[in-house]
N, C-alpha and C. Protein backbone atom coordinates (compact mmCIF):
# COMPACT_ATOMS: atom_id res chain seq x y z
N UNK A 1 -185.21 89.30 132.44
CA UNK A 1 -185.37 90.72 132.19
C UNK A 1 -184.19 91.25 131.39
N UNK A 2 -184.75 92.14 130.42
CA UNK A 2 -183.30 92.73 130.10
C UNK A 2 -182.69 93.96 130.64
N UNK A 3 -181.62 94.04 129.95
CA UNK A 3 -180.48 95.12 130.86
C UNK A 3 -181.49 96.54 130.87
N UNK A 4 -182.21 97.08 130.03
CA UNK A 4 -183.25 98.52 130.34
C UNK A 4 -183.99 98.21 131.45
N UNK A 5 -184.64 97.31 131.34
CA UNK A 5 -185.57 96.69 132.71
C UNK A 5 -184.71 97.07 134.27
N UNK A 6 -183.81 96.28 134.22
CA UNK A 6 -182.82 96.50 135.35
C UNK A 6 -182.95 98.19 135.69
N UNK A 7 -182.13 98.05 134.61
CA UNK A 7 -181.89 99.52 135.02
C UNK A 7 -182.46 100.84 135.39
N UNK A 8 -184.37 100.44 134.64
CA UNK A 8 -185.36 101.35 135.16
C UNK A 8 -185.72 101.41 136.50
N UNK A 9 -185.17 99.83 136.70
CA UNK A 9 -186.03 99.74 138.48
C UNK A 9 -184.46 100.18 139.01
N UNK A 10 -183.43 100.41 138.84
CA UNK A 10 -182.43 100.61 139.68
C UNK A 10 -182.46 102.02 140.09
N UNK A 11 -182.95 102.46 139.12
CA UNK A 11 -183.26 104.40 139.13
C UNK A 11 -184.44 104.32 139.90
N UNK A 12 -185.21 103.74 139.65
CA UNK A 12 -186.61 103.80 140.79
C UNK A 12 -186.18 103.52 142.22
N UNK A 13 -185.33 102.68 142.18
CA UNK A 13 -184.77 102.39 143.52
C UNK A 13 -184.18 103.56 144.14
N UNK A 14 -183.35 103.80 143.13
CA UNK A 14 -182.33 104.96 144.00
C UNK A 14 -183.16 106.15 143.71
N UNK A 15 -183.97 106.46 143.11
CA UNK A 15 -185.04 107.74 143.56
C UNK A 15 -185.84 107.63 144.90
N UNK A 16 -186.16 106.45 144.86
CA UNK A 16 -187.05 106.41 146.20
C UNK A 16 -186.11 106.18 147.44
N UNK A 17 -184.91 106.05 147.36
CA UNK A 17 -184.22 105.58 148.75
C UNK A 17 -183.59 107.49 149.13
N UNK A 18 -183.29 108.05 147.88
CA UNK A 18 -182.82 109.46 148.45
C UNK A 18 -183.91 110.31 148.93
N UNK A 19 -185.13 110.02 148.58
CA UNK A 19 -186.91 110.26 149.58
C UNK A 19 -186.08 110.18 150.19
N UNK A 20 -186.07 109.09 150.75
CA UNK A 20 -186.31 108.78 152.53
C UNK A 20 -184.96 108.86 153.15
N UNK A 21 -183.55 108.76 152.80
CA UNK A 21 -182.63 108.99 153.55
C UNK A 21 -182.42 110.21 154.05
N UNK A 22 -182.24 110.54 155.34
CA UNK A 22 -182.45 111.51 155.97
C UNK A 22 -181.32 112.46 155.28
N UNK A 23 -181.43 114.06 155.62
CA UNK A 23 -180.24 114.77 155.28
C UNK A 23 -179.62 115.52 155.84
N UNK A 24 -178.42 115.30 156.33
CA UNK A 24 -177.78 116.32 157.59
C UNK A 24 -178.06 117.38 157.27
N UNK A 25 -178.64 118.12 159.08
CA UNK A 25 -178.85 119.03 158.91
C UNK A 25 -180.62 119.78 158.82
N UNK A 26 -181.22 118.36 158.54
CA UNK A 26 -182.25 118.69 158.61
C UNK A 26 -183.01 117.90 159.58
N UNK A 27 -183.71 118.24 160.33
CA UNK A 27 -184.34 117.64 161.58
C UNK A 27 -185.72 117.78 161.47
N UNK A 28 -186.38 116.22 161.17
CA UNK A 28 -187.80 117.20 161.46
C UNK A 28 -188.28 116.58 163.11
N UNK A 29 -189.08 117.70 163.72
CA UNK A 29 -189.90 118.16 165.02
C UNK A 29 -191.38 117.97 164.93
N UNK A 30 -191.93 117.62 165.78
CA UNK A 30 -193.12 117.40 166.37
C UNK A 30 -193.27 119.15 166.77
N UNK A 31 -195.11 119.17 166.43
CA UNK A 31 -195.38 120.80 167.13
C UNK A 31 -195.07 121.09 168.40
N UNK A 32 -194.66 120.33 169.20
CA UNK A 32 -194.76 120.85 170.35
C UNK A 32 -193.16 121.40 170.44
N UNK A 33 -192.13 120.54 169.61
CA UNK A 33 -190.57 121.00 169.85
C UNK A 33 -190.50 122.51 169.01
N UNK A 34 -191.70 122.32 167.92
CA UNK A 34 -191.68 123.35 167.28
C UNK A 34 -192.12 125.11 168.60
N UNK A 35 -193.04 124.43 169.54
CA UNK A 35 -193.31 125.67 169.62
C UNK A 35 -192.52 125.87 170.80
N UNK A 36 -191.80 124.93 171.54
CA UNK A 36 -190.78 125.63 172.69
C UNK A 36 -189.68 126.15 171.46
N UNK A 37 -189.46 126.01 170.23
CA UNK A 37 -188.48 127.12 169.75
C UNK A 37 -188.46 128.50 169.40
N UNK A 38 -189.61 128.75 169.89
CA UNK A 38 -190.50 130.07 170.02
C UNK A 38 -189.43 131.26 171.24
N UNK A 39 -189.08 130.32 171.70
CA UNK A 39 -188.37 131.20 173.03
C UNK A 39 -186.71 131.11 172.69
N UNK A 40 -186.32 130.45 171.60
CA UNK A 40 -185.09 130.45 171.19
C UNK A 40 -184.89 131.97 170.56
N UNK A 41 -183.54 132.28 171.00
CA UNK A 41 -182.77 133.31 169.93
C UNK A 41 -182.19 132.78 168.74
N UNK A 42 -182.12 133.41 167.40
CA UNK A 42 -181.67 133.46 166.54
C UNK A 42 -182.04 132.07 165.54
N UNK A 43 -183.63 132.05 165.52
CA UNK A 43 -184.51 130.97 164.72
C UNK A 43 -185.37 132.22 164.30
N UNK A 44 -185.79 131.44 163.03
CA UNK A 44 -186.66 132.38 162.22
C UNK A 44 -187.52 131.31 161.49
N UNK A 45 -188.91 131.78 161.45
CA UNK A 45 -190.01 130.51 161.22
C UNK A 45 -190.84 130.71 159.86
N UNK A 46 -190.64 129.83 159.25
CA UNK A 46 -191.19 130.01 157.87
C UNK A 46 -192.53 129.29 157.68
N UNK A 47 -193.69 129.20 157.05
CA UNK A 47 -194.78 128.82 156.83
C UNK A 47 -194.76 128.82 155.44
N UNK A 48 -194.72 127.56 154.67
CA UNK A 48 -194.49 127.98 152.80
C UNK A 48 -195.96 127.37 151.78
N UNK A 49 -196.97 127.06 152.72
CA UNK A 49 -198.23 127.07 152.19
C UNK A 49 -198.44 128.35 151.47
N UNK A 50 -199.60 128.31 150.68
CA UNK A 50 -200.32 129.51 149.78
C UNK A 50 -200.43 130.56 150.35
N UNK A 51 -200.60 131.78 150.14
CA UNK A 51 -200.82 132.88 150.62
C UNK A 51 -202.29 133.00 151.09
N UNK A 52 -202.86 132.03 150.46
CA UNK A 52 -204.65 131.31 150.93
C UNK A 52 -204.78 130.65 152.10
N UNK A 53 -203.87 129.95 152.55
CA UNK A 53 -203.85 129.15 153.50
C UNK A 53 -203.62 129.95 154.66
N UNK A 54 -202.58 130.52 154.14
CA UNK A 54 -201.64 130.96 155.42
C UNK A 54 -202.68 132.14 156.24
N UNK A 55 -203.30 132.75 155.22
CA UNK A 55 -204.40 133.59 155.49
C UNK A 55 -205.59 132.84 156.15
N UNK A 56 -205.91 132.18 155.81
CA UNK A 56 -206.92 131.17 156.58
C UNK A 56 -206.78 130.41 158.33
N UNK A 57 -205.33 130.10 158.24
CA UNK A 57 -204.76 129.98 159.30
C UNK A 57 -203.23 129.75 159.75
N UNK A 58 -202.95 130.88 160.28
CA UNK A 58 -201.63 131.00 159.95
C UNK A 58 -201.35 130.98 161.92
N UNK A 59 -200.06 130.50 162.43
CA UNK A 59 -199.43 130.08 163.52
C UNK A 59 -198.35 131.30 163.61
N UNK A 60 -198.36 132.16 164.49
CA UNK A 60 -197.48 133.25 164.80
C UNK A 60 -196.33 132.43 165.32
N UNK A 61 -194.72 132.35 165.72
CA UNK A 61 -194.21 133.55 164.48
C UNK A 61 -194.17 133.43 163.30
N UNK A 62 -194.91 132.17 162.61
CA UNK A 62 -194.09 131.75 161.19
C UNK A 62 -194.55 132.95 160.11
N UNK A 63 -193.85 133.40 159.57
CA UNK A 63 -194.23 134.29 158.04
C UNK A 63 -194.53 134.10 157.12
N UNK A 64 -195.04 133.61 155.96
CA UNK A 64 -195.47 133.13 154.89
C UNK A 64 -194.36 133.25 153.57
N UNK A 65 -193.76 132.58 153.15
CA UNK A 65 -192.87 132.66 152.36
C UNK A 65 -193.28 131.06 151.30
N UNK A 66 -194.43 131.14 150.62
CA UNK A 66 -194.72 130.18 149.56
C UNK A 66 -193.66 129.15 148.90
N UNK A 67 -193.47 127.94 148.84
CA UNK A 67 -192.97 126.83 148.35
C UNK A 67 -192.42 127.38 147.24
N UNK A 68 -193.48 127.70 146.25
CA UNK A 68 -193.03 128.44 144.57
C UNK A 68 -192.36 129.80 144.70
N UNK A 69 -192.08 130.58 145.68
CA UNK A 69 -191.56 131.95 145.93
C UNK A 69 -190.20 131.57 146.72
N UNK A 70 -189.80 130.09 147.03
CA UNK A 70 -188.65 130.34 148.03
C UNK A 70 -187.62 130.64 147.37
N UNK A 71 -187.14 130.22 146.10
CA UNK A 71 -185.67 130.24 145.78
C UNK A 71 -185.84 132.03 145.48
N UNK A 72 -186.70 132.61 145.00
CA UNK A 72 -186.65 134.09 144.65
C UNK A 72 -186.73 134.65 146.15
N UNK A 73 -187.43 134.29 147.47
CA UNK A 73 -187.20 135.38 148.44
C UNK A 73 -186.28 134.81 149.15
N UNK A 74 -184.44 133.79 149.28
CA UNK A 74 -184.48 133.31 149.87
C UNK A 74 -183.50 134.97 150.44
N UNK A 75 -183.29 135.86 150.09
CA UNK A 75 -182.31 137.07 150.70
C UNK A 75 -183.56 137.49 152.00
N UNK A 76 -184.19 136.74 151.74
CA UNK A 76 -185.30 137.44 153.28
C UNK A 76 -185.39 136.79 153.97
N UNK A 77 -184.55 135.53 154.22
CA UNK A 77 -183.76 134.84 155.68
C UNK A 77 -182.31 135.07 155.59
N UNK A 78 -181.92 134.26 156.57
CA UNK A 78 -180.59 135.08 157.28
C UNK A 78 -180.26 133.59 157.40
N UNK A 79 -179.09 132.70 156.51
CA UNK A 79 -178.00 132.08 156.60
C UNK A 79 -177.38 131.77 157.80
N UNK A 80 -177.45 132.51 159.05
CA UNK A 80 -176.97 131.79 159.95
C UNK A 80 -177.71 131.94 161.02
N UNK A 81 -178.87 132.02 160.73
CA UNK A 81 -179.69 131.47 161.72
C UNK A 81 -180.46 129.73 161.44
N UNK A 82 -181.21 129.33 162.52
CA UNK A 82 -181.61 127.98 162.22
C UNK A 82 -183.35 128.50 161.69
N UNK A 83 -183.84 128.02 160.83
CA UNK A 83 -184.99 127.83 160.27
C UNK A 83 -185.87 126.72 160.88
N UNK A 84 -187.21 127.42 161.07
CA UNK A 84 -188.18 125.91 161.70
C UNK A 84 -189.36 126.01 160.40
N UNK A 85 -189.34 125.37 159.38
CA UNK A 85 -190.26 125.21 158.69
C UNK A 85 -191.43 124.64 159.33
N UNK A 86 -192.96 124.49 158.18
CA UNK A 86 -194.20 124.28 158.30
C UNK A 86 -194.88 124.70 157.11
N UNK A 87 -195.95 123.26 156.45
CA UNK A 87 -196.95 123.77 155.69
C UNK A 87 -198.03 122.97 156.15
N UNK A 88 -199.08 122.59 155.40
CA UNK A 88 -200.33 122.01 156.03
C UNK A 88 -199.86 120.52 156.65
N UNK A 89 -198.89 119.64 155.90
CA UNK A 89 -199.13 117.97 155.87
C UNK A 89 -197.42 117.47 156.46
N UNK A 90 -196.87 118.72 156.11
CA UNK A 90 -195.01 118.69 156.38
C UNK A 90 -194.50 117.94 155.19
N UNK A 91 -195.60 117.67 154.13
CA UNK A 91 -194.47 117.40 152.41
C UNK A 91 -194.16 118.68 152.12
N UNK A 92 -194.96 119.56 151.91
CA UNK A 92 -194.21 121.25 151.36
C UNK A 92 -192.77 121.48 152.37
N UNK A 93 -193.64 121.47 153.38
CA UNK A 93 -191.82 122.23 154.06
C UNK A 93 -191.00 121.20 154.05
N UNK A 94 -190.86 120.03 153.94
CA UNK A 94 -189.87 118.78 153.77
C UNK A 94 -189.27 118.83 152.67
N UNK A 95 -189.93 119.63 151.43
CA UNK A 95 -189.27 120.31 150.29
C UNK A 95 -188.34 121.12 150.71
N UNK A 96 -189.10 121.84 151.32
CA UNK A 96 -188.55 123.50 151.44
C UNK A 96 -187.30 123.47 151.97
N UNK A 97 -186.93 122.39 153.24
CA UNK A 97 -186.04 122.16 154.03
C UNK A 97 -185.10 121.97 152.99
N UNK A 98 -185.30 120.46 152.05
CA UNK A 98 -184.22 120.18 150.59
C UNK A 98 -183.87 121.57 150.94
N UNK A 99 -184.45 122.12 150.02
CA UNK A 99 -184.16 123.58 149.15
C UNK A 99 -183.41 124.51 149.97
N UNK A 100 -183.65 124.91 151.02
CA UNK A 100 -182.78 125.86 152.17
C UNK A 100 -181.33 125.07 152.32
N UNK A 101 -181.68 123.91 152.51
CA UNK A 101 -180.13 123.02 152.66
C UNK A 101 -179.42 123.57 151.44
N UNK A 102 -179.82 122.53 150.31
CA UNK A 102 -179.12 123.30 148.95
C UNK A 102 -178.42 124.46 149.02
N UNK A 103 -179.16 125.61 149.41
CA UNK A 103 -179.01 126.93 149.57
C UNK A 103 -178.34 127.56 150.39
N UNK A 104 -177.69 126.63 151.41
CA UNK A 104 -176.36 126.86 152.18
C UNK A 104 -176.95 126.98 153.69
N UNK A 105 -178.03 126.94 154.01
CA UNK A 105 -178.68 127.05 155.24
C UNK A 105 -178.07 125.51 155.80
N UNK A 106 -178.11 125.88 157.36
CA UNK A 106 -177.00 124.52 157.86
C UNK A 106 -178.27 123.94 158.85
N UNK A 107 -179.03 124.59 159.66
CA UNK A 107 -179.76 123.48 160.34
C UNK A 107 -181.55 124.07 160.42
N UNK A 108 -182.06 122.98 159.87
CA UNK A 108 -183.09 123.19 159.68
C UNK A 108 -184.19 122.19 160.33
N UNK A 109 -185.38 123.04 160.50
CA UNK A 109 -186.21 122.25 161.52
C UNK A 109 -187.78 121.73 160.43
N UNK A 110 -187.90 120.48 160.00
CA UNK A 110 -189.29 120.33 159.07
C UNK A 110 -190.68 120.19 160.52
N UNK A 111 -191.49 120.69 160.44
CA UNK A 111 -192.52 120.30 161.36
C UNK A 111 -193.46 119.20 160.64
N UNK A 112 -193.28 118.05 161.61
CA UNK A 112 -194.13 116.80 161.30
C UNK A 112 -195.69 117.28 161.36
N UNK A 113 -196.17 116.71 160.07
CA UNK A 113 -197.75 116.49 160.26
C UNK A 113 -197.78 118.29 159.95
N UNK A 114 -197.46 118.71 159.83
CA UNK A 114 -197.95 120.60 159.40
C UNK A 114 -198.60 121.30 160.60
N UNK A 115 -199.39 122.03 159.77
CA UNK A 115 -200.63 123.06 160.69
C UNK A 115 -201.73 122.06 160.76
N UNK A 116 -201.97 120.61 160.15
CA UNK A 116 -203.19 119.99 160.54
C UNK A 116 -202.57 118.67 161.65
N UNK A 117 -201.11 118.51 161.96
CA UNK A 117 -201.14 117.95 163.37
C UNK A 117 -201.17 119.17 164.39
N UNK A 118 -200.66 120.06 164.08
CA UNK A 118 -200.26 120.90 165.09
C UNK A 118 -201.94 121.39 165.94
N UNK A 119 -202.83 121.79 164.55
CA UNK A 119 -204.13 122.11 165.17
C UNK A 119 -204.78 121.02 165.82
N UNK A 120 -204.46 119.21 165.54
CA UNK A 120 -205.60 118.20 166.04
C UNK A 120 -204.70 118.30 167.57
N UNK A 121 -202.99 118.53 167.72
CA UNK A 121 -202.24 118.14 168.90
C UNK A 121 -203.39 119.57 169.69
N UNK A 122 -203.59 120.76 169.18
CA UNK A 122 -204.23 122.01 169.88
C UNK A 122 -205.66 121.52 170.81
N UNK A 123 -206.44 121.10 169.70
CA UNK A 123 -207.63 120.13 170.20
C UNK A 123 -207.57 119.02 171.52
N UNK A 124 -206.95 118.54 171.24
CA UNK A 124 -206.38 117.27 171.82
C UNK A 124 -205.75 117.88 173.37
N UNK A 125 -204.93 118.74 173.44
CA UNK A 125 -205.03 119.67 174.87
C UNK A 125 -206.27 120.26 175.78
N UNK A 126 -206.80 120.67 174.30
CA UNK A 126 -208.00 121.60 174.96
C UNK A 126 -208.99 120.59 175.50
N UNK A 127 -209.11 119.46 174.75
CA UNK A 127 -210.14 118.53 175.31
C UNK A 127 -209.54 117.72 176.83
N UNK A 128 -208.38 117.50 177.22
CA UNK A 128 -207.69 117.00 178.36
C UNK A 128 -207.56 118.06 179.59
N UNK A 129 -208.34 119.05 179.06
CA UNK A 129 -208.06 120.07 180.01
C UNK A 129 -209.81 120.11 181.19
């Protein structure tokens, strides 16, 4: 191989390893840790799906603050509180988390699996009941 070769897959490498290395500071939670933080003080819950979605089905307390709208609304969270993100699949808010980190936010919560684990974990109660 020659030396470009190398070096394309070395960048592929190190793109795909900063995916997955975790990033202080950011924690992601299962719905259920998500929703005992419901009773925490000084967390504030974001939902960054479409304004379609969120309308369709949206999980109280989270507020809707869109993926493409975060860096413009981020003066409408509060820096020292902890953030519990959520979008449908948990790739949007696993962004979003990046992006709040970036943005000086220190601990942040990604919710695994989105609003479509959180609704099958909902099911999944109701039927054990």
């Amino acid at each position: 191989m020659e030396m470009n070769e190398w070096l394309l897959i070395a960048c592929i490498v190190i793109l795909i390893a900063t995916r997955l290395i975790p990033v202080k500071g950011i924690t992601n939670i299962t719905t259920y840790e998500a929703m005992a933080k419901f009773a925490e003080k000084n967390m504030q819950f974001i939902d960054v799906r479409t304004p379609g979605e969120y309308t369709r089905d949206h999980k109280k307390p989270f507020r809707n603050i869109p993926l493409y709208e975060l860096t413009q609304r981020l003066t409408e969270l509060d820096k020292n509180k902890d953030v519990v993100v959520i979008c449908q699949s948990g790739i949007r808010s696993s962004k979003a988390a990046r992006v709040l980190k970036r943005k000086g936010f220190t601990q942040i919560y990604n919710v695994k699996g989105g609003v479509s684990a959180w609704n099958r974990n909902m099911k999944e109660n109701s039927a054990a009941k």
